[in-house]
PDB file of N, CA and C in Angstrom:
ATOM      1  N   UNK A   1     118.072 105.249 121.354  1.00  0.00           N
ATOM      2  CA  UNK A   1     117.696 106.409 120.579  1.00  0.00           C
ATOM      3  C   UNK A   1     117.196 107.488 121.540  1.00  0.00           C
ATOM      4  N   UNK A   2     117.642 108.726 121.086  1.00  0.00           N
ATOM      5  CA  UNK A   2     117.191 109.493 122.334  1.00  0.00           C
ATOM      6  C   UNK A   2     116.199 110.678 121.480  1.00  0.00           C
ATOM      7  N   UNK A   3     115.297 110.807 122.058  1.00  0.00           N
ATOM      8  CA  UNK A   3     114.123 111.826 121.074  1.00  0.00           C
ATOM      9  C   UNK A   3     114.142 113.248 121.764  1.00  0.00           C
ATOM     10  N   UNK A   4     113.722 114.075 121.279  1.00  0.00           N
ATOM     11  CA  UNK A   4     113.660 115.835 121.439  1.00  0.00           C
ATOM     12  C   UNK A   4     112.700 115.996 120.838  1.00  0.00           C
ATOM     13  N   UNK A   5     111.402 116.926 121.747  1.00  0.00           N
ATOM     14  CA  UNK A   5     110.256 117.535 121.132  1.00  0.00           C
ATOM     15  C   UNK A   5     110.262 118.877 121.188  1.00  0.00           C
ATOM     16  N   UNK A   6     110.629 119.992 120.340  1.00  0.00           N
ATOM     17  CA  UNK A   6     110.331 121.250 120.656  1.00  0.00           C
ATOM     18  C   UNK A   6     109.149 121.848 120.009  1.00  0.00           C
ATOM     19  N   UNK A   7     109.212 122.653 121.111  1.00  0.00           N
ATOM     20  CA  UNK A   7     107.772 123.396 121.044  1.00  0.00           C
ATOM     21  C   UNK A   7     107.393 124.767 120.559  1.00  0.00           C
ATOM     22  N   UNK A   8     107.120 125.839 120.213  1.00  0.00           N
ATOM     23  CA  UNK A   8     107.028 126.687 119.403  1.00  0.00           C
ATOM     24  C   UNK A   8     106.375 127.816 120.215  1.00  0.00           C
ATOM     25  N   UNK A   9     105.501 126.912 121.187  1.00  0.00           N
ATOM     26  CA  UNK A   9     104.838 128.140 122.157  1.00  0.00           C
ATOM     27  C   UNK A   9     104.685 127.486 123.352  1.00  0.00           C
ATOM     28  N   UNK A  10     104.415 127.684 124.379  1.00  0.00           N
ATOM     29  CA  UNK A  10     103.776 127.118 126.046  1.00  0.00           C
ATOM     30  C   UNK A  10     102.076 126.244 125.476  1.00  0.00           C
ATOM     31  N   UNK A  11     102.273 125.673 124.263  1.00  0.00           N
ATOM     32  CA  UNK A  11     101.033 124.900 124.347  1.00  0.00           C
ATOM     33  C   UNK A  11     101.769 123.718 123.998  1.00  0.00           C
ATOM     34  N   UNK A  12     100.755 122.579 124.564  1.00  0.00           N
ATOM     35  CA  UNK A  12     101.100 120.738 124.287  1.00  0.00           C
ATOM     36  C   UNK A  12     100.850 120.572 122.643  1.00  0.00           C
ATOM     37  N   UNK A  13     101.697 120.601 121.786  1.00  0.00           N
ATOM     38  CA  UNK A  13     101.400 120.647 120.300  1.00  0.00           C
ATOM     39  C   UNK A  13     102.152 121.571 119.256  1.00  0.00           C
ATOM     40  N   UNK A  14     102.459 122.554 120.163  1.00  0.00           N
ATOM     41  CA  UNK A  14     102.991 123.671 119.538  1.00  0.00           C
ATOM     42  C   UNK A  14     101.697 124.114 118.449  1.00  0.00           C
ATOM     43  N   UNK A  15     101.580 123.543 117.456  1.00  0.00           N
ATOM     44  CA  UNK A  15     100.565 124.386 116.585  1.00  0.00           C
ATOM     45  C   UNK A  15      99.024 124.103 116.865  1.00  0.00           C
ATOM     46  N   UNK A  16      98.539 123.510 118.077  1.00  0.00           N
ATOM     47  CA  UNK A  16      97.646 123.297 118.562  1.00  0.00           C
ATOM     48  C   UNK A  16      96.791 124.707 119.314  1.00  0.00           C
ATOM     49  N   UNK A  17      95.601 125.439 118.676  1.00  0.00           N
ATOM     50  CA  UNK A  17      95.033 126.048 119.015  1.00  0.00           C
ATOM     51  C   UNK A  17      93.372 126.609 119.041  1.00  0.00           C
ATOM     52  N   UNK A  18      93.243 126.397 119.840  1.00  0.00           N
ATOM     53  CA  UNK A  18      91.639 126.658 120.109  1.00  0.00           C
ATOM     54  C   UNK A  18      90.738 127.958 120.235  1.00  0.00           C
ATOM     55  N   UNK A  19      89.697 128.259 119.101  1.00  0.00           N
ATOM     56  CA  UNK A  19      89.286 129.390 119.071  1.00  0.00           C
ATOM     57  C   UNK A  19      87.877 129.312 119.782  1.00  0.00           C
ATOM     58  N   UNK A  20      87.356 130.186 120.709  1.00  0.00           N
ATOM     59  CA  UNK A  20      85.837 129.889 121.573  1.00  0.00           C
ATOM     60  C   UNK A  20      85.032 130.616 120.727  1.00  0.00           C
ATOM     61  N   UNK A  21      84.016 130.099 120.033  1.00  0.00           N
ATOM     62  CA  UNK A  21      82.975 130.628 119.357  1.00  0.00           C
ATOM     63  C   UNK A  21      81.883 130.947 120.255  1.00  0.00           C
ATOM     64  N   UNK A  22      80.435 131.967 119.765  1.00  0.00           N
ATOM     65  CA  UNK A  22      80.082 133.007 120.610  1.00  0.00           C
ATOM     66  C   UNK A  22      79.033 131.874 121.820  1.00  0.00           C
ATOM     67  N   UNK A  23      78.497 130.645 121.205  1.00  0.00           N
ATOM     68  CA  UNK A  23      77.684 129.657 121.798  1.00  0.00           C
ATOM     69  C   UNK A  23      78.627 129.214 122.993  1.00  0.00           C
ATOM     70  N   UNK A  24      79.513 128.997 123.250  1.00  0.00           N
ATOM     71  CA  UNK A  24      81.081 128.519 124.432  1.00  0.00           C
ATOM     72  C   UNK A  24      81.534 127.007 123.569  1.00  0.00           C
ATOM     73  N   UNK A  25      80.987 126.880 122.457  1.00  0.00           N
ATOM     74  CA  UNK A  25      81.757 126.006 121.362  1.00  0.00           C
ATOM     75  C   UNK A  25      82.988 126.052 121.239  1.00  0.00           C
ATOM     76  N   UNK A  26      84.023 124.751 120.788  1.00  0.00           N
ATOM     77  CA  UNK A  26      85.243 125.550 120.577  1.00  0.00           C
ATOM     78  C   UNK A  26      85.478 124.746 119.062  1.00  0.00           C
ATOM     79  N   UNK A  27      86.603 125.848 118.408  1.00  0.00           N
ATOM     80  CA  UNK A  27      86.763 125.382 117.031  1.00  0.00           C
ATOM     81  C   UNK A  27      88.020 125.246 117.045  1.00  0.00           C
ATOM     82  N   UNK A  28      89.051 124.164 116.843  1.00  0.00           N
ATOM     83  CA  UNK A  28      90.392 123.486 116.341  1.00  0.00           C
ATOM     84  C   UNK A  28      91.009 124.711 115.519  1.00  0.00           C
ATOM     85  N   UNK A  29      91.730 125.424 115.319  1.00  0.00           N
ATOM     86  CA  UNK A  29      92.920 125.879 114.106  1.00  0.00           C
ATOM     87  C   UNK A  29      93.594 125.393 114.469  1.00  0.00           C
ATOM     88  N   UNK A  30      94.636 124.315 114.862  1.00  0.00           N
ATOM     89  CA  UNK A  30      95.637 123.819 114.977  1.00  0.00           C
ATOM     90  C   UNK A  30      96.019 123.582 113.601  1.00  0.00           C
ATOM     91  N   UNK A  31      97.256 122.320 113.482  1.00  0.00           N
ATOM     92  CA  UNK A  31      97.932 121.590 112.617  1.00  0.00           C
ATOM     93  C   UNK A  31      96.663 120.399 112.063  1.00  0.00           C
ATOM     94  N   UNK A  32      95.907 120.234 112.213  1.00  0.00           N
ATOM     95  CA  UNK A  32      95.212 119.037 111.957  1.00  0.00           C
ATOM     96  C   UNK A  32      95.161 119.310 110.329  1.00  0.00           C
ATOM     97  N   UNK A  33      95.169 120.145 109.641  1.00  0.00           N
ATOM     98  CA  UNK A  33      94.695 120.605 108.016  1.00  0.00           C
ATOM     99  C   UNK A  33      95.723 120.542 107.359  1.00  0.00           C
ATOM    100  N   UNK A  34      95.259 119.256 106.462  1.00  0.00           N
ATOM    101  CA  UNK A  34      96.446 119.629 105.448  1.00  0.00           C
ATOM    102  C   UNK A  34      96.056 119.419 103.987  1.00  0.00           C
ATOM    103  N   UNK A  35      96.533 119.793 102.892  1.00  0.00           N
ATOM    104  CA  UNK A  35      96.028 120.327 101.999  1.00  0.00           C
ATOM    105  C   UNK A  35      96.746 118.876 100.606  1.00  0.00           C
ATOM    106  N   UNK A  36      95.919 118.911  99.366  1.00  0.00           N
ATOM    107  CA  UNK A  36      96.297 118.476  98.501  1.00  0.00           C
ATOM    108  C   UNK A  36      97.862 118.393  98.166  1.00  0.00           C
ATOM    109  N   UNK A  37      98.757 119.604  98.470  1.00  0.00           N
ATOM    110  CA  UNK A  37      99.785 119.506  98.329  1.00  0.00           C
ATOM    111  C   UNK A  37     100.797 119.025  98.965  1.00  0.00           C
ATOM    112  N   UNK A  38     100.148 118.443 100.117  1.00  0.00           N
ATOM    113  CA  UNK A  38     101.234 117.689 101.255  1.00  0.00           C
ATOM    114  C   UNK A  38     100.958 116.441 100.973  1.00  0.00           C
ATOM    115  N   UNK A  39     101.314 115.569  99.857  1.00  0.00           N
ATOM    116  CA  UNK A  39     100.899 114.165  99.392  1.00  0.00           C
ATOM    117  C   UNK A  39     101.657 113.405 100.418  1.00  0.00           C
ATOM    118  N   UNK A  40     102.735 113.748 101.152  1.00  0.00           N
ATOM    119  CA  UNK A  40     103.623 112.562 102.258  1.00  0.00           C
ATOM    120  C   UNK A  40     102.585 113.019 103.313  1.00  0.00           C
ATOM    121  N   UNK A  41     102.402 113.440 103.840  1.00  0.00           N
ATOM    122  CA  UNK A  41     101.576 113.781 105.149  1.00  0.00           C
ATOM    123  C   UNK A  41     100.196 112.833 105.038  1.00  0.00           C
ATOM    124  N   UNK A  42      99.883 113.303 103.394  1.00  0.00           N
ATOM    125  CA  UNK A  42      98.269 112.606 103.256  1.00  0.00           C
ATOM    126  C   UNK A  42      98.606 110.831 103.191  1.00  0.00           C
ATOM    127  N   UNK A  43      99.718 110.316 103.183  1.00  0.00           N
ATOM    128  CA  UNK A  43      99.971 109.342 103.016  1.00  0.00           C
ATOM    129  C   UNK A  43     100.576 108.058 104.559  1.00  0.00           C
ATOM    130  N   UNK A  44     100.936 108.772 105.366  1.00  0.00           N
ATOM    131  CA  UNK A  44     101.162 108.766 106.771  1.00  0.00           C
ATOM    132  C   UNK A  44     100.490 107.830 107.124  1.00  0.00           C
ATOM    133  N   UNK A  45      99.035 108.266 107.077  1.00  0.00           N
ATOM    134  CA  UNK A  45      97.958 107.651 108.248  1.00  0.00           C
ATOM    135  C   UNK A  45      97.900 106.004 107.895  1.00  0.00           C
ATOM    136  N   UNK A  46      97.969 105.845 106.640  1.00  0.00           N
ATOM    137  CA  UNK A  46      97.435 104.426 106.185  1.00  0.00           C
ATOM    138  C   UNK A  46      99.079 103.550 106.125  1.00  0.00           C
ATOM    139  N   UNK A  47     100.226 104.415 106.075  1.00  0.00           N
ATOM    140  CA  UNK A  47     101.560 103.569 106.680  1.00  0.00           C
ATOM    141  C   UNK A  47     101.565 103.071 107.956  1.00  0.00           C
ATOM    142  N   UNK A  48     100.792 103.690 108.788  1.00  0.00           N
ATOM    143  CA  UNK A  48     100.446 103.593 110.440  1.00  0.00           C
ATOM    144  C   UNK A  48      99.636 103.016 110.718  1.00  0.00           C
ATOM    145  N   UNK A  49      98.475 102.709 109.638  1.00  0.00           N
ATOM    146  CA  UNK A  49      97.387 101.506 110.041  1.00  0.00           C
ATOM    147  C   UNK A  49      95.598 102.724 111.035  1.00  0.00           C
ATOM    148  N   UNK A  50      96.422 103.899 110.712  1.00  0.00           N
ATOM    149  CA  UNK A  50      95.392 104.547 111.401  1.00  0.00           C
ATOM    150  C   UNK A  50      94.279 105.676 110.277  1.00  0.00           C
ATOM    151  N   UNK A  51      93.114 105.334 110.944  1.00  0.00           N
ATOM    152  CA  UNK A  51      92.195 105.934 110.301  1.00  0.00           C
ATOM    153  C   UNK A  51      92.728 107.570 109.503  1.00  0.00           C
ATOM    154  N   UNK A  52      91.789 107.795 108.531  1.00  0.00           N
ATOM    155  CA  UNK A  52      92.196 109.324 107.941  1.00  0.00           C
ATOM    156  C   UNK A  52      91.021 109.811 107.109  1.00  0.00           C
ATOM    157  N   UNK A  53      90.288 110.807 107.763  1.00  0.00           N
ATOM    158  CA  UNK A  53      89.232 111.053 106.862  1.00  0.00           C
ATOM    159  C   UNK A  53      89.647 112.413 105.523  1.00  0.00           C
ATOM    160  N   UNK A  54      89.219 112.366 104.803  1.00  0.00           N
ATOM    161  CA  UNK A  54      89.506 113.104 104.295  1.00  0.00           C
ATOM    162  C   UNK A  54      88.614 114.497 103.363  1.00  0.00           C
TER     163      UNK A  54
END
């Protein structure tokens, strides 16, 4: 099987992005959020055996 990852921008994630708040904190907007309406996505983690908070 041969796999292909494309990317969307010059970051590791493509929708992976980090905002610096005024303390030098940083806050996630990436892909990590997903909403009531993505019921396959919300369903993923526990096919995989991996944690999912919600």
């Amino acid at each position: 099987m041969t796999v292909r990852a494309l990317e969307a921008r010059a970051l590791v994630g493509g929708r992976t992005w980090n905002a610096e708040l005024g303390d030098g904190s940083a806050l996630e907007l990436g892909g990590e959020w997903v909403g009531p309406g993505q019921r396959e996505i919300m369903r993923l983690p526990a096919t995989l055996n991996v944690p999912f908070a919600r």
